[in-house]
C-alpha atoms as a PDB file:
ATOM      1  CA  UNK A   1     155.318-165.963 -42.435  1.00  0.00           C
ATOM      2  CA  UNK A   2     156.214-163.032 -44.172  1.00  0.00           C
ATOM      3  CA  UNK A   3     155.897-160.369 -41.305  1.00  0.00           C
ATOM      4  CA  UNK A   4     157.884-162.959 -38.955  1.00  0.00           C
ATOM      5  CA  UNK A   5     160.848-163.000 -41.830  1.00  0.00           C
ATOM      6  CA  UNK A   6     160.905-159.060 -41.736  1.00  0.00           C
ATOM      7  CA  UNK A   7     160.863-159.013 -37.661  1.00  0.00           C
ATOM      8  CA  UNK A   8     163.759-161.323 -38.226  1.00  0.00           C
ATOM      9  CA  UNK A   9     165.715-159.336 -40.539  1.00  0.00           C
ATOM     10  CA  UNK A  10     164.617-155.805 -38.597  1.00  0.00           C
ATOM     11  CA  UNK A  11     166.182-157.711 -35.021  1.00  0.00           C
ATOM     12  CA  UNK A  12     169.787-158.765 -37.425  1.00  0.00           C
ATOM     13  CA  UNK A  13     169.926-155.192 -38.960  1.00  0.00           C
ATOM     14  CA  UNK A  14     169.332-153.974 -35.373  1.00  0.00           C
ATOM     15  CA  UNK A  15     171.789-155.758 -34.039  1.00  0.00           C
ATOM     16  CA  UNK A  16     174.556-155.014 -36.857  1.00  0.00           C
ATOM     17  CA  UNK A  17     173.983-151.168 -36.584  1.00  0.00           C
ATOM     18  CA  UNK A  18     174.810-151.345 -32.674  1.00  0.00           C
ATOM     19  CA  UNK A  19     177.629-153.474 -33.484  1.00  0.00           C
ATOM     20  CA  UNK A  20     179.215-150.902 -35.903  1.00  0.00           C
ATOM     21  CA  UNK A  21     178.280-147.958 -33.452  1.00  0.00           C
ATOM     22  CA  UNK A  22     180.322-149.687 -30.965  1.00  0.00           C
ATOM     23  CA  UNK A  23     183.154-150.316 -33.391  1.00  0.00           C
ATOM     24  CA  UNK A  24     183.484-146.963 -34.771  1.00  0.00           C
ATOM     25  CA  UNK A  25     182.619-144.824 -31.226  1.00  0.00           C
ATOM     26  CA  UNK A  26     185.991-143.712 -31.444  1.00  0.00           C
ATOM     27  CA  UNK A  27     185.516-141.930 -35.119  1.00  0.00           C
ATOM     28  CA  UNK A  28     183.690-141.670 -37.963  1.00  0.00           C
ATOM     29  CA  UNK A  29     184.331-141.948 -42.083  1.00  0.00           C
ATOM     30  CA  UNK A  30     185.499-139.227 -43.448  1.00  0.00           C
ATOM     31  CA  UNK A  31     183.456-137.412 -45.704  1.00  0.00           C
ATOM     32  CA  UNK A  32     184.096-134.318 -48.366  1.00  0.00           C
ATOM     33  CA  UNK A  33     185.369-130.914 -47.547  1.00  0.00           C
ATOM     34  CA  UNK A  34     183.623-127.485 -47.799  1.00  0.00           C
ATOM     35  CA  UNK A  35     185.950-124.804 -49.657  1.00  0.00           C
ATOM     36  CA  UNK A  36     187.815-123.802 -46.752  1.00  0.00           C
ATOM     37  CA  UNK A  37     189.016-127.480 -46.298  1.00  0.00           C
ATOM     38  CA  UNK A  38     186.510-128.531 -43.488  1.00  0.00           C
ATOM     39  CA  UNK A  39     184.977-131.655 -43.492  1.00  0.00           C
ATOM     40  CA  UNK A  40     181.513-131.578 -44.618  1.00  0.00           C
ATOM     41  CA  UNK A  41     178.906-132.250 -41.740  1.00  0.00           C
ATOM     42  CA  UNK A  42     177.250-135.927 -42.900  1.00  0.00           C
ATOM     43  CA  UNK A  43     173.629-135.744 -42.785  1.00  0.00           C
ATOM     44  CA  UNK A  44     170.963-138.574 -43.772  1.00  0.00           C
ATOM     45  CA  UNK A  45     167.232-138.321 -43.978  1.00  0.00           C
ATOM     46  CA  UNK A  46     164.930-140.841 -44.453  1.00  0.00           C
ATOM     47  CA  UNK A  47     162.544-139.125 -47.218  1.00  0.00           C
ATOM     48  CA  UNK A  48     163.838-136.601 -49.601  1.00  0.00           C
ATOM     49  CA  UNK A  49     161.492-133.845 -48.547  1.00  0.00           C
ATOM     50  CA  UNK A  50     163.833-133.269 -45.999  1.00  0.00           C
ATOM     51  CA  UNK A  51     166.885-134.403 -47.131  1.00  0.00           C
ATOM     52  CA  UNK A  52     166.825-131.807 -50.271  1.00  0.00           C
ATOM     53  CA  UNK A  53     165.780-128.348 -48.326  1.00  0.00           C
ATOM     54  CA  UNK A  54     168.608-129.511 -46.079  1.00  0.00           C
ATOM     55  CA  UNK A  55     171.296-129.775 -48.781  1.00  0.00           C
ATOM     56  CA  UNK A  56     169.767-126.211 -49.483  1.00  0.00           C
ATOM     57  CA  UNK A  57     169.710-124.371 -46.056  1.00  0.00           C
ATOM     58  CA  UNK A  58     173.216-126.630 -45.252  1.00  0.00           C
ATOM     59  CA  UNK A  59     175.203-125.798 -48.784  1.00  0.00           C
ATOM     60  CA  UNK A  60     178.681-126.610 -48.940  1.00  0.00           C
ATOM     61  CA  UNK A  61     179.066-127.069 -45.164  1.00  0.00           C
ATOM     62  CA  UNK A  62     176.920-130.851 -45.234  1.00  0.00           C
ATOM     63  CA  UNK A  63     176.956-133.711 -47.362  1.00  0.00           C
ATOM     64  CA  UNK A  64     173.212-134.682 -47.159  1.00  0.00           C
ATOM     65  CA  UNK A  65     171.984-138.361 -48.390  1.00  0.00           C
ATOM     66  CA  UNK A  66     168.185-139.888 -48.039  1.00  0.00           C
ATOM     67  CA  UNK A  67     167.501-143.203 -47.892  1.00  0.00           C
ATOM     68  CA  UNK A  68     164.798-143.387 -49.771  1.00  0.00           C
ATOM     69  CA  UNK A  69     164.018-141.984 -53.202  1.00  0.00           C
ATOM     70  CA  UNK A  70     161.684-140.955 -56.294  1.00  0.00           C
ATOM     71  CA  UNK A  71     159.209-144.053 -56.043  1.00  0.00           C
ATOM     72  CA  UNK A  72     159.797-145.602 -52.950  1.00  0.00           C
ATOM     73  CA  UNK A  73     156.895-145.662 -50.471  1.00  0.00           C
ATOM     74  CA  UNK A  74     158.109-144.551 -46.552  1.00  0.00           C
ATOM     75  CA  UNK A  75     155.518-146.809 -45.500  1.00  0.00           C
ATOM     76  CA  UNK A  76     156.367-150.225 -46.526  1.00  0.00           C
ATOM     77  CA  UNK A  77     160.237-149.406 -46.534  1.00  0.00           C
ATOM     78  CA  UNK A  78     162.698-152.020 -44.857  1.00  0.00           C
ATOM     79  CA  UNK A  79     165.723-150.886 -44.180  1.00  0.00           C
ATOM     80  CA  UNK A  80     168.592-152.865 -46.349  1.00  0.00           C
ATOM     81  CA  UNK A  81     171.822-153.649 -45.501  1.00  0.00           C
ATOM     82  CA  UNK A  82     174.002-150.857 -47.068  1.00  0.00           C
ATOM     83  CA  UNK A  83     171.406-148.870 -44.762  1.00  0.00           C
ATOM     84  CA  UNK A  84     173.683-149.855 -42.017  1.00  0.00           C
ATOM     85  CA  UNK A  85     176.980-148.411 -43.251  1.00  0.00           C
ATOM     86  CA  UNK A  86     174.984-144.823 -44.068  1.00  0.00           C
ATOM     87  CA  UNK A  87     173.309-144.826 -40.966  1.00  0.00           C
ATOM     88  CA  UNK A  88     176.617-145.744 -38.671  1.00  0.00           C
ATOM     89  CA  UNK A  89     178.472-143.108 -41.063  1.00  0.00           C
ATOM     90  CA  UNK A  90     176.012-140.029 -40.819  1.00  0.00           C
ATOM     91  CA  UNK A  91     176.964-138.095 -37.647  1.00  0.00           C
ATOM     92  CA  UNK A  92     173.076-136.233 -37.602  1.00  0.00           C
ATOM     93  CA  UNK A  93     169.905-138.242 -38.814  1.00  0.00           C
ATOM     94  CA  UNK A  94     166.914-136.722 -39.205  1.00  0.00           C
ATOM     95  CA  UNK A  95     163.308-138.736 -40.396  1.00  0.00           C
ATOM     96  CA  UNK A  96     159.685-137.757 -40.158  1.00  0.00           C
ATOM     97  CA  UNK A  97     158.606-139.529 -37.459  1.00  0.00           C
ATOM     98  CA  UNK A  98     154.891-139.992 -36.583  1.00  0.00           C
ATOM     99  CA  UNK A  99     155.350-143.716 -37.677  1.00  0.00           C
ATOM    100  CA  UNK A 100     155.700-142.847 -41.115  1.00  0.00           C
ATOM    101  CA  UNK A 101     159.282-144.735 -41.183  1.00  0.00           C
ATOM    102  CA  UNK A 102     157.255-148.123 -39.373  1.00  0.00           C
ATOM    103  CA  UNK A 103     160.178-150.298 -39.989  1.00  0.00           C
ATOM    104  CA  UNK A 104     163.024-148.229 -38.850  1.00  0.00           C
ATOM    105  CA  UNK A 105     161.855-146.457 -35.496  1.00  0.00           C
ATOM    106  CA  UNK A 106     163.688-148.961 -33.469  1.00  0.00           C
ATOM    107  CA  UNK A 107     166.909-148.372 -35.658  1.00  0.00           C
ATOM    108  CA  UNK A 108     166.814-144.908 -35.412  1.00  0.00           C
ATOM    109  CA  UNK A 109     165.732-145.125 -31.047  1.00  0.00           C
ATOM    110  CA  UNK A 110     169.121-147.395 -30.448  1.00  0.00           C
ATOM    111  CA  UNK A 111     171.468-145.183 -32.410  1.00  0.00           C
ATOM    112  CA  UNK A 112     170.457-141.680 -31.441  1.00  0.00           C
ATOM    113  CA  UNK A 113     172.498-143.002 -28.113  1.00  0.00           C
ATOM    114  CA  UNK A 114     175.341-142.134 -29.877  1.00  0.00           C
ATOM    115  CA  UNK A 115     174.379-139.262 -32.569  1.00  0.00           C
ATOM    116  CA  UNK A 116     172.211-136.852 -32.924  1.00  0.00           C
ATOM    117  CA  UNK A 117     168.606-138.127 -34.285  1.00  0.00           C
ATOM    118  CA  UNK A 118     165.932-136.672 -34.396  1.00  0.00           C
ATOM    119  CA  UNK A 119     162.126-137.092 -35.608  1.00  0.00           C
ATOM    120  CA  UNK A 120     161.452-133.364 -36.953  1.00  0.00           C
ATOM    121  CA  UNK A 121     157.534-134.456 -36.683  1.00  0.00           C
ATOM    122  CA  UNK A 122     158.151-135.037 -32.944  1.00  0.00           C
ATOM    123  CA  UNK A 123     158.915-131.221 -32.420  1.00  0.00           C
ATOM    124  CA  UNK A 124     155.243-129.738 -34.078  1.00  0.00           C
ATOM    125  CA  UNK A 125     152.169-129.483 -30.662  1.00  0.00           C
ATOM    126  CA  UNK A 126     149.901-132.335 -31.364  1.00  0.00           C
ATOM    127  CA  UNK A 127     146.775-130.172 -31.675  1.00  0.00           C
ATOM    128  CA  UNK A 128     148.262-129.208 -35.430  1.00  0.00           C
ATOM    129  CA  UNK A 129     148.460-132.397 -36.545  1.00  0.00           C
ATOM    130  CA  UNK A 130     145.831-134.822 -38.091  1.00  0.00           C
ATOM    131  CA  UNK A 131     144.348-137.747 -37.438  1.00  0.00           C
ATOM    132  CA  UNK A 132     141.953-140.320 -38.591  1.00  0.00           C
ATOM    133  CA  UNK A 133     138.318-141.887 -37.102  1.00  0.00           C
ATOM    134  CA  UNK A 134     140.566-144.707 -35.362  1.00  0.00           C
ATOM    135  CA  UNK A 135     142.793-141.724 -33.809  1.00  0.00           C
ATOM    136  CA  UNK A 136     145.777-142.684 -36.184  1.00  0.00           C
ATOM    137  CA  UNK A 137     148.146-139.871 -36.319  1.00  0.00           C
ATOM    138  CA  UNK A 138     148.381-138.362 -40.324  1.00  0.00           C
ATOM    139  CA  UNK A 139     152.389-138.528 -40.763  1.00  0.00           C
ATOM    140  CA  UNK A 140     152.132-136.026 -44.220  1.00  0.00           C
ATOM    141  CA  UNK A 141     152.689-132.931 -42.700  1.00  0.00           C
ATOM    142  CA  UNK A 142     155.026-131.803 -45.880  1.00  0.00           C
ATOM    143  CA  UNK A 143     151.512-131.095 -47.480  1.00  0.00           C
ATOM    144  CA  UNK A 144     151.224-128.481 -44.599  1.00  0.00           C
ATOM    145  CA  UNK A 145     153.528-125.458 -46.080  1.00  0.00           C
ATOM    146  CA  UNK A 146     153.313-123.665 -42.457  1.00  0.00           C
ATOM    147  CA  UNK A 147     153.827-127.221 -40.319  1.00  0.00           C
ATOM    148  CA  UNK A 148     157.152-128.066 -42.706  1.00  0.00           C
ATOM    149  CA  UNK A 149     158.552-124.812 -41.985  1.00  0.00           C
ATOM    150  CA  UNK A 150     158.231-125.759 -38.738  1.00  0.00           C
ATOM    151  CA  UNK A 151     159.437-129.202 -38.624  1.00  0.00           C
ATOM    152  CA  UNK A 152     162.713-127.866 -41.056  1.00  0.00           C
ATOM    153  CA  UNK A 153     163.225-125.078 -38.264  1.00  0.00           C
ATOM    154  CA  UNK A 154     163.456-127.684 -35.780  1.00  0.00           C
ATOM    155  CA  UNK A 155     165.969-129.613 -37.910  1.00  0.00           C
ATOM    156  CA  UNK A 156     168.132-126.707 -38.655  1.00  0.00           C
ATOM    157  CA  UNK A 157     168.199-126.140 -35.165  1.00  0.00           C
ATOM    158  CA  UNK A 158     169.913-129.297 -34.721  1.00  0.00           C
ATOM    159  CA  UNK A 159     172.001-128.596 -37.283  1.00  0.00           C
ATOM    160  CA  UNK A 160     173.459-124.897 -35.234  1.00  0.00           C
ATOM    161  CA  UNK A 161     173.333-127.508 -31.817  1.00  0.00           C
ATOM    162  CA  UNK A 162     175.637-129.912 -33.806  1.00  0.00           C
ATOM    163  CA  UNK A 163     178.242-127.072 -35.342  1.00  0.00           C
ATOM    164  CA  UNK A 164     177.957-123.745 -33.640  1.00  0.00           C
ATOM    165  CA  UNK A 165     180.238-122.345 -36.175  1.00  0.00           C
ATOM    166  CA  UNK A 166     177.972-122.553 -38.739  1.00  0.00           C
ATOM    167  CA  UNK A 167     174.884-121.590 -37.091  1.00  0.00           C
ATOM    168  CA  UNK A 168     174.977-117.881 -38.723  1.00  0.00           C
ATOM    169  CA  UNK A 169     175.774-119.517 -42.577  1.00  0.00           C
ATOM    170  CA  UNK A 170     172.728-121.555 -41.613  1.00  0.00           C
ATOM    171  CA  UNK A 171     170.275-119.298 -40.311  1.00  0.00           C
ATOM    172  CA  UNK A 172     171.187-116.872 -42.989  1.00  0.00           C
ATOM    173  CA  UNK A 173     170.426-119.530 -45.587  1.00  0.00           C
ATOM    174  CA  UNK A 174     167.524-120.926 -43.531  1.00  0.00           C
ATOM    175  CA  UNK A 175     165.552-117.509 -44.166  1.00  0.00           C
ATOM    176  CA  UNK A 176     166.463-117.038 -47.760  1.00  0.00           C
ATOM    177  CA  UNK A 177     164.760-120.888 -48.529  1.00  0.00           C
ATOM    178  CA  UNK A 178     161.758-119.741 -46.041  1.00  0.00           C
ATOM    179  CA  UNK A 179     161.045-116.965 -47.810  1.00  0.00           C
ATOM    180  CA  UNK A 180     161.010-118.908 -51.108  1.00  0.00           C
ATOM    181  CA  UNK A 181     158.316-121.388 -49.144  1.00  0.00           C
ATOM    182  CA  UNK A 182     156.105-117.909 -48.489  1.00  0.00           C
ATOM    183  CA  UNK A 183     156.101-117.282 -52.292  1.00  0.00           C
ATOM    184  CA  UNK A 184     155.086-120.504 -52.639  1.00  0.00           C
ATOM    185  CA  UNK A 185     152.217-120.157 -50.419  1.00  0.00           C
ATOM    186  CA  UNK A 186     151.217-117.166 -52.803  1.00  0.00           C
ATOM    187  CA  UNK A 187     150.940-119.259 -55.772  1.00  0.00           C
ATOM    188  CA  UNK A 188     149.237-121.972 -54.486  1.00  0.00           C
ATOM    189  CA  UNK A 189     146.365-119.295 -53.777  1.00  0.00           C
ATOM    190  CA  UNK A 190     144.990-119.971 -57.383  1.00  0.00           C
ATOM    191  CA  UNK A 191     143.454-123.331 -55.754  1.00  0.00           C
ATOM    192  CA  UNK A 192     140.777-120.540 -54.250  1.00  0.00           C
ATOM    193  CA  UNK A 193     139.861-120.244 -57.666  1.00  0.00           C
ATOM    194  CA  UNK A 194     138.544-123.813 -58.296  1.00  0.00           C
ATOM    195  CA  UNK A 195     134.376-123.786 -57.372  1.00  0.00           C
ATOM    196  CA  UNK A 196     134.028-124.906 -54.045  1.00  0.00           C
ATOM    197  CA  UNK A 197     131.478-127.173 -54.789  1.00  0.00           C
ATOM    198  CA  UNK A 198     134.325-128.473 -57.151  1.00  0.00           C
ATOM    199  CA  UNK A 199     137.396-128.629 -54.990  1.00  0.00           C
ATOM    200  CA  UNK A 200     137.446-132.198 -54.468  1.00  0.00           C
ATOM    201  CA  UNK A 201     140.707-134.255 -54.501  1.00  0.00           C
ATOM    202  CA  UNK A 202     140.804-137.944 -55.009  1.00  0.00           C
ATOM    203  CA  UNK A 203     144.036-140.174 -54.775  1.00  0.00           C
ATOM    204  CA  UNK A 204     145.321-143.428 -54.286  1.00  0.00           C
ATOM    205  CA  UNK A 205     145.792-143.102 -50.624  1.00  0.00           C
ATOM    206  CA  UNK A 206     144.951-140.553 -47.768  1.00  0.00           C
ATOM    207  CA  UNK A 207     148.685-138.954 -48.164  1.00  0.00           C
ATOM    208  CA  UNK A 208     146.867-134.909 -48.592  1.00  0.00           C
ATOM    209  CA  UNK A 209     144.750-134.240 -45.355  1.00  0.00           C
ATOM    210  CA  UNK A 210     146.926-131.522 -44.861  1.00  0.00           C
ATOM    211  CA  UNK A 211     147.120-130.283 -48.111  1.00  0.00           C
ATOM    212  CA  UNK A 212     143.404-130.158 -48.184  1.00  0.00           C
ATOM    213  CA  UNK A 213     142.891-128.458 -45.004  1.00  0.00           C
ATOM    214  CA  UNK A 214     145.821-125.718 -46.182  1.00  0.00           C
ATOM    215  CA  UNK A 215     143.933-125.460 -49.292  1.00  0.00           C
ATOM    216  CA  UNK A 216     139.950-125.673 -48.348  1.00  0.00           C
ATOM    217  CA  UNK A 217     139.453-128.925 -50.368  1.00  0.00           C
ATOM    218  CA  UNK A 218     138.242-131.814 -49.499  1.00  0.00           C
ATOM    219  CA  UNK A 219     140.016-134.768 -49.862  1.00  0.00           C
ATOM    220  CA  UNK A 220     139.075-138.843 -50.370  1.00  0.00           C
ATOM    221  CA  UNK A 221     141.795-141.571 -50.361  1.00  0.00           C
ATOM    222  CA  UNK A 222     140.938-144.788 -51.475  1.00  0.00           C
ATOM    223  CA  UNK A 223     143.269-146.297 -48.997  1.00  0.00           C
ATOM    224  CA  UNK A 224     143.805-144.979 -45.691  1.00  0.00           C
ATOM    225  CA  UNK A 225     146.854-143.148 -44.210  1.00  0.00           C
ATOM    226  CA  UNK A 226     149.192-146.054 -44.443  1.00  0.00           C
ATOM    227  CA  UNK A 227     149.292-147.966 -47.657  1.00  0.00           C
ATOM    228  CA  UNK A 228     149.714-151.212 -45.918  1.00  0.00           C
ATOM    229  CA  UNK A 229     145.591-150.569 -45.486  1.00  0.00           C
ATOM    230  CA  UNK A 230     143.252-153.016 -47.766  1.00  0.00           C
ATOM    231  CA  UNK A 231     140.967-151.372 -50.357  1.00  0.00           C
ATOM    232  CA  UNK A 232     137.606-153.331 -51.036  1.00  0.00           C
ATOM    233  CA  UNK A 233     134.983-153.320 -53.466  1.00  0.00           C
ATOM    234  CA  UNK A 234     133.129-150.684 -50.917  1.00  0.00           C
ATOM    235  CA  UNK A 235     135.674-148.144 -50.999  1.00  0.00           C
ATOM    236  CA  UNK A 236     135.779-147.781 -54.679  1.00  0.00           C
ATOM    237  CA  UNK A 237     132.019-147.754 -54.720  1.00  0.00           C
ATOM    238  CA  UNK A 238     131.599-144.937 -52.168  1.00  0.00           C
ATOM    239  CA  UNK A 239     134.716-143.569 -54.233  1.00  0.00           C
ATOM    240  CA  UNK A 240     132.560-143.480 -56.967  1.00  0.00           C
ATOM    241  CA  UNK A 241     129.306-141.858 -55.323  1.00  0.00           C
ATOM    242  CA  UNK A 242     130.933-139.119 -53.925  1.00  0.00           C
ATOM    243  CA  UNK A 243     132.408-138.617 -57.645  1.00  0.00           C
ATOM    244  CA  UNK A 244     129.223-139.086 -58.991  1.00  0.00           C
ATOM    245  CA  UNK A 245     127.570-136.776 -56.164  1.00  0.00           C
ATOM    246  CA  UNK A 246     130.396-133.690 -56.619  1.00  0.00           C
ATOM    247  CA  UNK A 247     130.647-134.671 -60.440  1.00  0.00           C
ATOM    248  CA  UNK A 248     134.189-134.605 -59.874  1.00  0.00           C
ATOM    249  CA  UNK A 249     136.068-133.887 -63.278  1.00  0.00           C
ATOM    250  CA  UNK A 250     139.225-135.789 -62.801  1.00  0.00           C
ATOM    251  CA  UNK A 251     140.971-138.085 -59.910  1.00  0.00           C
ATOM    252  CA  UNK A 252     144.859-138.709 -59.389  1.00  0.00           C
ATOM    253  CA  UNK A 253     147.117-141.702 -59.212  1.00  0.00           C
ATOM    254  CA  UNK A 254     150.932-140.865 -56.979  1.00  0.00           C
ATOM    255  CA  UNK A 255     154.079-141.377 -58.117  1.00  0.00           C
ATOM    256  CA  UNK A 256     155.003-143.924 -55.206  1.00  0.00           C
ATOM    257  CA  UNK A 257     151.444-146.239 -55.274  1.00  0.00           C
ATOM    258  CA  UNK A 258     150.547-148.656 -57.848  1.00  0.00           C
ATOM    259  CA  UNK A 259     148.332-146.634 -59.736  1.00  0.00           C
ATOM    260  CA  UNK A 260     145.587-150.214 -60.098  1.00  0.00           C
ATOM    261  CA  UNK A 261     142.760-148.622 -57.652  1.00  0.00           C
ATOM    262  CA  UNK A 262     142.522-145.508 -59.222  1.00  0.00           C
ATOM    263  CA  UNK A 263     142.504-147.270 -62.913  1.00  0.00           C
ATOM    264  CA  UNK A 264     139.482-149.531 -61.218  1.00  0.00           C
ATOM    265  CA  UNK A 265     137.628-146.441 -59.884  1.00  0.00           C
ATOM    266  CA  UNK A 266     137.608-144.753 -63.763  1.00  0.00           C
ATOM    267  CA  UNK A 267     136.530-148.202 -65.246  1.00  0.00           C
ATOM    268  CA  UNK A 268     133.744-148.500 -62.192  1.00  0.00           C
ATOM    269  CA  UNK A 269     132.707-144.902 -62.530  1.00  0.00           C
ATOM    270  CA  UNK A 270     131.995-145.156 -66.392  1.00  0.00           C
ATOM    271  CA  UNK A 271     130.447-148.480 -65.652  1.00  0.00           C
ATOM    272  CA  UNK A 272     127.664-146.834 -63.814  1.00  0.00           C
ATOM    273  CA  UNK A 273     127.400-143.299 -66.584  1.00  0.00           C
ATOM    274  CA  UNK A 274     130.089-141.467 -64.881  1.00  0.00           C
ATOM    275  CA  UNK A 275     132.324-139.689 -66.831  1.00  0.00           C
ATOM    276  CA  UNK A 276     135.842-138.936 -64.817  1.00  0.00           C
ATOM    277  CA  UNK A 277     139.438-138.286 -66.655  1.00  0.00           C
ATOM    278  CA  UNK A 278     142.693-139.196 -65.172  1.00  0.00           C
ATOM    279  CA  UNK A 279     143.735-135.736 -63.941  1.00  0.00           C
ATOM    280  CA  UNK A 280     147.691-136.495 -63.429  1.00  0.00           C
ATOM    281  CA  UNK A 281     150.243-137.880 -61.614  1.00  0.00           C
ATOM    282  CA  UNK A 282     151.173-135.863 -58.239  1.00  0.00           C
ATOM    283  CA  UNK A 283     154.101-136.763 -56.234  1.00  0.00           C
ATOM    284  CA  UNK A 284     152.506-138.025 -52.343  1.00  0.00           C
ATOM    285  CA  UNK A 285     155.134-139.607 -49.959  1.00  0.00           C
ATOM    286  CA  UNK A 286     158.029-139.822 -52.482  1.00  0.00           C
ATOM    287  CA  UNK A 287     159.595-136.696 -54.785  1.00  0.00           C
ATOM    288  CA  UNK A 288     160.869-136.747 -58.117  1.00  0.00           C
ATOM    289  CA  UNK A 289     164.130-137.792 -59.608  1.00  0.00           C
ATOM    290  CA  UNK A 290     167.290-135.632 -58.405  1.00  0.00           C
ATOM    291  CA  UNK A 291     168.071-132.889 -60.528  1.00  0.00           C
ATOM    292  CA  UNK A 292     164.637-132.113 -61.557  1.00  0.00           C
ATOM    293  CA  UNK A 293     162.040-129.484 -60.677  1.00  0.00           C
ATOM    294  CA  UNK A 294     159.845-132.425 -58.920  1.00  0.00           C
ATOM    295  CA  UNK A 295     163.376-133.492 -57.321  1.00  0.00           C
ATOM    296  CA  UNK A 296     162.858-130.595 -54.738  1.00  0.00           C
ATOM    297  CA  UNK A 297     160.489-129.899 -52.608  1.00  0.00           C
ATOM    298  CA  UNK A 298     159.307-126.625 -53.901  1.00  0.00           C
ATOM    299  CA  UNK A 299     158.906-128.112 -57.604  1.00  0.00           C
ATOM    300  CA  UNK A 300     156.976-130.911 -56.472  1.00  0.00           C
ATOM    301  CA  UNK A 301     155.016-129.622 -54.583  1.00  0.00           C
ATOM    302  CA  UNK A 302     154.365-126.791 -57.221  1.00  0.00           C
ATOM    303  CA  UNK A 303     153.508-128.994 -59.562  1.00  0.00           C
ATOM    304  CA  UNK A 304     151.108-130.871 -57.592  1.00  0.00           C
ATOM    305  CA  UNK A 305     149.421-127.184 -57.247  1.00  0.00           C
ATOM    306  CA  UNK A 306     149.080-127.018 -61.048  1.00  0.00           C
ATOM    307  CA  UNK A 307     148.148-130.507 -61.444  1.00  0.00           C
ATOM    308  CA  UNK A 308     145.456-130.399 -59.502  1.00  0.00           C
ATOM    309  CA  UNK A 309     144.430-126.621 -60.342  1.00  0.00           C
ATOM    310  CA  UNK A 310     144.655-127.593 -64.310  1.00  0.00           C
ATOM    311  CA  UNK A 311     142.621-131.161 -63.637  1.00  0.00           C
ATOM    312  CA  UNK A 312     139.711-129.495 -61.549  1.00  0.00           C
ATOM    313  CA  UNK A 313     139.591-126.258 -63.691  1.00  0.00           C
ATOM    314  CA  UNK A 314     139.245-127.192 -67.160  1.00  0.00           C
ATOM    315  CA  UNK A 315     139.500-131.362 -67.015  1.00  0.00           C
ATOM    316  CA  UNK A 316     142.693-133.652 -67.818  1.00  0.00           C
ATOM    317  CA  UNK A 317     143.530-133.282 -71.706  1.00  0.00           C
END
C-alpha cells in the first residue's frame, strides 16, 4: 500500500512540475546578482557533494541549492512539494545519477526538455565504475577522488555550455579547487600505513566500494548498495566472522543510516568473545551541516580519512 501511495504522489508531483514548466517557459524567477549586477546563474543539485564544490568552482556568478542535506539518505528520498518550485526555478540541475536519486529520475527525464540536466555519473566509461554480484551499478563514486573530479569536470562543463562568458572565471576556479582535491589525495596516503592484514572497513551499508578500492581496503556493508536492502540475522553473523577472522579493532555507523545494525553487530560480536569498539561516525551518502568542515566535501571526506586511520591504528577511545 505504501509503495502504491508514493507512485501516486511521484505521478501528481510529475505532473505539477510539467505544469509549471509550461507556465513559466516564457521566464524564470529572478534570482541574486553577482557584483557587477548580473543575475546569478541558479543551480540545484540533488546531494550536497556536488552542490558545495559547485558553489566553489561557480563563486559569485551562481546561486547553488541541494535538495537534500546533512542526514538525509539519497536513496529513500521523495521528492516534496516545495521540490517543485526549486526544480521549475533552477535554470541547470545537476544529480548523481546511477539510480542513486530512485524517486526522482523521472522528474529530472521530463524537465531536462526544457533546461539543462544532467546526471554527472552518466558522463564517467562504465568500466570505472562498480558493481555488485547481482550486476547493480555502485552509485558512490564521490568516494572515488579521481572519478569525482571527473564527474565535477563534466558538470562544470555544463556550466561554460550554459554561460560562455563565464567559462574562463570557471575554469580558472575549476583548477584552483582540483588542485586542492590532489592535496587531498596526498593526505589520505597515511591509510597505506594501517597493516594490511588490518585495513578492513565495516559500515552500515555498502556506500565505500570506491573508497576501498582508492585506498587498498577492503570493505563489508551490512546492507547492500541501496539502503532500501533487508539485513538478517546472517549478515550480522558473517559480519561478525569476518571481524572475528581479521580481528578488526573498530566498525563505523554513517551519519545518514540508523546506526541499530551496527549497535547489534558490537552486542553480537562480544556475545561470542569478540572484542570490537565503535570506531566513529563517517559521513556516507549525506555531508555535514553547512558551514562546517564536514559541510564540504573536502572536510568530510578528510575526516572520514582520519576517522578511519585513528579507529584502525590505535582503536576508538
Amino acid at each position: 500500500m505504501r509503495g502504491f501511495a508514493q507512485k501516486i504522489w511521484g505521478l501528481a508531483l510529475l505532473t505539477m512540475i510539467i505544469l509549471l514548466a509550461a507556465c513559466n517557459s516564457e521566464g524564470g524567477a529572478s534570482g541574486e546578482t553577482d557584483e557587477s549586477g548580473d543575475e546569478k546563474i541558479k543551480v540545484l543539485t540533488t546531494i550536497a557533494q556536488i552542490g558545495e564544490p559547485l558553489s566553489v568552482i561557480g563563486g559569485d556568478r551562481v546561486e547553488v541549492e541541494s535538495l537534500m542535506g546533512p542526514s538525509v539518505d539519497p536513496h529513500l528520498y521523495n521528492p516534496t512539494q516545495s521540490d517543485i518550485a526549486k526544480v521549475d526555478e533552477a535554470e541547470v540541475i545537476f544529480y548523481n545519477g546511477l539510480n542513486l536519486e530512485v524517486n526522482m529520475v523521472k522528474v529530472f527525464d521530463s524537465i531536462g526538455d526544457s533546461k539543462p540536466v544532467l546526471a554527472i555519473g552518466d558522463s564517467l566509461s562504465e568500466d570505472a565504475l562498480l558493481d555488485d554480484e547481482e550486476g547493480a551499478i555502485d552509485p558512490h563514486i564521490w568516494f572515488d577522488l579521481d572519478l569525482w573530479e571527473a564527474a565535477l569536470d563534466a558538470a562544470v562543463e555544463e556550466l561554460k555550455a550554459y554561460s560562455p562568458d563565464d567559462a574562463d572565471y570557471f575554469e580558472e576556479n575549476k583548477t584552483q579547487y582540483f588542485a586542492e582535491l590532489e592535496e587531498l589525495k596526498q593526505e589520505a596516503e597515511k591509510l597505506a600505513d594501517i597493516p594490511e592484514s588490518g585495513r578492513v572497513l565495516v559500515t552500515a551499508h555498502d556506500a565505500f566500494g570506491y573508497f576501498g578500492r582508492m585506498h587498498d581496503m577492503e570493505v563489508i556493508g551490512l546492507q547492500g548498495l541501496s539502503t532500501e536492502d533487508e539485513i538478517g540475522i546472517s549478515d550480522i553473523n558473517d559480519t561478525i566472522a569476518i571481524i572475528k577472522e581479521y580481528q578488526v579493532p573498530a566498525i563505523f555507523v554513517e551519519s545518514s543510516i540508523n546506526s541499530s545494525s551496527i549497535e547489534a553487530v558490537i552486542e553480537g560480536a562480544k556475545s561470542d568473545g569478540v572484542d570490537v569498539e565503535l570506531g566513529g561516525e563517517l559521513f556516507s551518502d549525506a555531508m555535514g551541516s553547512p558551514g562546517s568542515e564536514e559541510g564540504t566535501y573536502i572536510g568530510m571526506y578528510r575526516h572520514n580519512i582520519n576517522t578511519i586511520y585513528d579507529a584502525l591504528t590505535g582503536g576508538a577511545e
